[in-house]
Protein backbone atom coordinates (compact mmCIF):
# COMPACT_ATOMS: atom_id res chain seq x y z
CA UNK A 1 -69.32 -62.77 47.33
CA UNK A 2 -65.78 -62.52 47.87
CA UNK A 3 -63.21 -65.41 48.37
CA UNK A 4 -59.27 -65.39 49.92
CA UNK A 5 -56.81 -68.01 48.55
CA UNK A 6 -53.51 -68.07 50.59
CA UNK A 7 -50.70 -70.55 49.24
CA UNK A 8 -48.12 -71.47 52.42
CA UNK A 9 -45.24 -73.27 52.43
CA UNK A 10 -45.55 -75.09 55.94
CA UNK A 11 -46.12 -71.85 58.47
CA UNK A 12 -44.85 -69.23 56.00
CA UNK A 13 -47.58 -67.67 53.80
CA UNK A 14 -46.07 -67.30 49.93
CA UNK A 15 -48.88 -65.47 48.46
CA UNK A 16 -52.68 -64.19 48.71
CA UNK A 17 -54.89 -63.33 46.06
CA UNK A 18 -58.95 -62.09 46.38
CA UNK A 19 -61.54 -62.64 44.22
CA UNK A 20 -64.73 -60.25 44.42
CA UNK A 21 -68.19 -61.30 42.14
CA UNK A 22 -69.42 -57.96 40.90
CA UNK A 23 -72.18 -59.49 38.70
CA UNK A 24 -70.46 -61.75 36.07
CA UNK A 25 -66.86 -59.89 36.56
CA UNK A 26 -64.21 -61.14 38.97
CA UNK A 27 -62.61 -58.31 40.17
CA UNK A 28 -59.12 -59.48 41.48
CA UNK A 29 -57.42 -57.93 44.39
CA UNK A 30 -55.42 -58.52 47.91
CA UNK A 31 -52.83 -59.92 45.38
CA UNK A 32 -49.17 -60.54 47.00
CA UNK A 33 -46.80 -62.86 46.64
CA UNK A 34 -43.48 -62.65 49.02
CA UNK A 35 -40.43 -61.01 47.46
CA UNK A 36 -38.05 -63.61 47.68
CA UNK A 37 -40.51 -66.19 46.17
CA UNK A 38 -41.53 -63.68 43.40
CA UNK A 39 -40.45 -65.29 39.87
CA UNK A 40 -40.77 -68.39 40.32
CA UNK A 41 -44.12 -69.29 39.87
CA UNK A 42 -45.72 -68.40 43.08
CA UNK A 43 -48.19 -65.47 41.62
CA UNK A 44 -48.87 -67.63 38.54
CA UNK A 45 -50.34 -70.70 40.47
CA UNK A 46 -52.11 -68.03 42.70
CA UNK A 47 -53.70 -66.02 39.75
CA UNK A 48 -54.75 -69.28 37.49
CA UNK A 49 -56.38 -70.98 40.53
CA UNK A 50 -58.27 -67.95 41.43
CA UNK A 51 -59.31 -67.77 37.50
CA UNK A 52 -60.33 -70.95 37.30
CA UNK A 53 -62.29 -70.87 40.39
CA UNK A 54 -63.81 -67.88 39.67
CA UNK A 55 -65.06 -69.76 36.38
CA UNK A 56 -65.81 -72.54 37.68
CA UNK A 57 -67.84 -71.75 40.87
CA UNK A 58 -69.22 -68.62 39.69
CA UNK A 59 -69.37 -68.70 36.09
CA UNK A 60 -67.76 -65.38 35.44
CA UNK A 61 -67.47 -64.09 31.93
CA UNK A 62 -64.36 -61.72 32.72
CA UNK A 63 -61.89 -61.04 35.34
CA UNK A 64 -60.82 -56.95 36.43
CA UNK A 65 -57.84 -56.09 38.43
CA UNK A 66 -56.11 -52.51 38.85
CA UNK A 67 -52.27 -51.97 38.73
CA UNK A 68 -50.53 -48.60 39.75
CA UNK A 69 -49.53 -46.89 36.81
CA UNK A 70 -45.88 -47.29 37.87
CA UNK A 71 -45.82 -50.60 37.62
CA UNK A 72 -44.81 -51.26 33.98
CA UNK A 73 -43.60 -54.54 34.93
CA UNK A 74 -46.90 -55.72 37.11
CA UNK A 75 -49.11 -54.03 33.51
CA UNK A 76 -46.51 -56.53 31.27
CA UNK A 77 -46.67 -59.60 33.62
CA UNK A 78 -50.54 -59.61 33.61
CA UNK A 79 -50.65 -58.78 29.31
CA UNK A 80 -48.50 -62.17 29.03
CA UNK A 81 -51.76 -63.93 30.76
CA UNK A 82 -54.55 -62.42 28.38
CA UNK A 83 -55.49 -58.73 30.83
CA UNK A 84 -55.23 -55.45 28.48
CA UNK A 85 -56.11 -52.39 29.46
CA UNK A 86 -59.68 -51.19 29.60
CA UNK A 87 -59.47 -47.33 29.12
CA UNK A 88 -60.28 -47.21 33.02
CA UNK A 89 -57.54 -45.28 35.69
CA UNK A 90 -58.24 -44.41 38.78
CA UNK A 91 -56.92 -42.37 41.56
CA UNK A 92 -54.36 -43.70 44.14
CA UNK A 93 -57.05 -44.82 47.08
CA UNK A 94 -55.32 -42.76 49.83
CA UNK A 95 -58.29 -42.70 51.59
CA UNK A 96 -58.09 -46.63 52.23
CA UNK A 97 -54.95 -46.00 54.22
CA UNK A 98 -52.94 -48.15 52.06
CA UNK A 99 -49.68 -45.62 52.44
CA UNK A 100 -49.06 -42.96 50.92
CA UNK A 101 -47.06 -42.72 46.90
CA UNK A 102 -43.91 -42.43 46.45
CA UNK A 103 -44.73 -41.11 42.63
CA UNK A 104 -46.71 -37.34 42.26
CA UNK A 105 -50.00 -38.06 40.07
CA UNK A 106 -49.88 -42.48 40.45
CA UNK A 107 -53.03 -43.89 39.13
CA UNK A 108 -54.67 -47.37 39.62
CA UNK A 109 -54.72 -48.65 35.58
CA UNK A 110 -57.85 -51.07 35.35
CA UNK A 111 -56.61 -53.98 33.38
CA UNK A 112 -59.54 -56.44 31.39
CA UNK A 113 -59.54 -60.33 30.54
CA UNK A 114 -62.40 -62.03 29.07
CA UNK A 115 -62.81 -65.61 30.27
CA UNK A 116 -61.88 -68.48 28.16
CA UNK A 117 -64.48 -70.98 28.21
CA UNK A 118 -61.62 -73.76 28.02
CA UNK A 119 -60.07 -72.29 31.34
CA UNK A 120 -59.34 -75.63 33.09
CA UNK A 121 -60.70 -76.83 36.37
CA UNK A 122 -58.99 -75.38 39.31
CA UNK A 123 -56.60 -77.79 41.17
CA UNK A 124 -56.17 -77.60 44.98
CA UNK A 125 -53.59 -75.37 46.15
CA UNK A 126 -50.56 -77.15 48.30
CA UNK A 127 -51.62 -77.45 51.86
CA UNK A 128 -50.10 -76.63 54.88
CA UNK A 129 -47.84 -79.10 56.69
């Protein structure tokens, strides 16, 4: 199973986010959020509504995502909301033709979150004008 939440602001799209069931894991993916909307809240909403979803509908009992190695600031934003790392890296996917690094030797970091079983129920997302 594997779900797409989009958040727009009329026509513009704000933010995606992924969820894919692996068994009882959510592993979280496809996550962007526009740069000029980044910071205020945008990637928050995104990432709680996809938890709670993911808990609610599929009755998960932990969430996965990966993070490039150089992104200190990505590996802090997601340790504020309960992920730590696992122990897991893995190698830049290259072969998905997702560009190529800008960093010798980056590495996917596989970040962990158990699910809280007082995660709340997920509200609707806005809708589109």
């Amino acid at each position: 199973d594997s779900v797409y939440f989009v958040l727009k602001d009329g026509h513009r799209l704000l933010g995606c986010i992924n969820i894919e069931l692996h068994g009882h894991t959510a592993h979280i993916g496809s996550f962007a959020v526009a740069p000029d909307t980044q910071g205020l809240g945008v990637g928050s909403k995104l990432l709680q509504h996809a938890e709670s979803y993911s808990q609610s509908y599929y009755k998960v009992d932990a969430f996965i995502l990966s993070v490039l190695t150089a992104r200190k600031e990505l590996i802090s934003y997601y340790q504020r909301r309960g992920y730590a790392e696992n122990g897991l890296t893995h190698p830049y996917p290259i072969h998905l033709n997702v560009g190529t690094p800008i960093v010798e030797g980056i590495e996917l970091v596989e970040l962990h979150k158990p699910v809280s079983r007082n995660m709340p129920l997920p509200k609707p997302l806005p809708q589109e004008n």
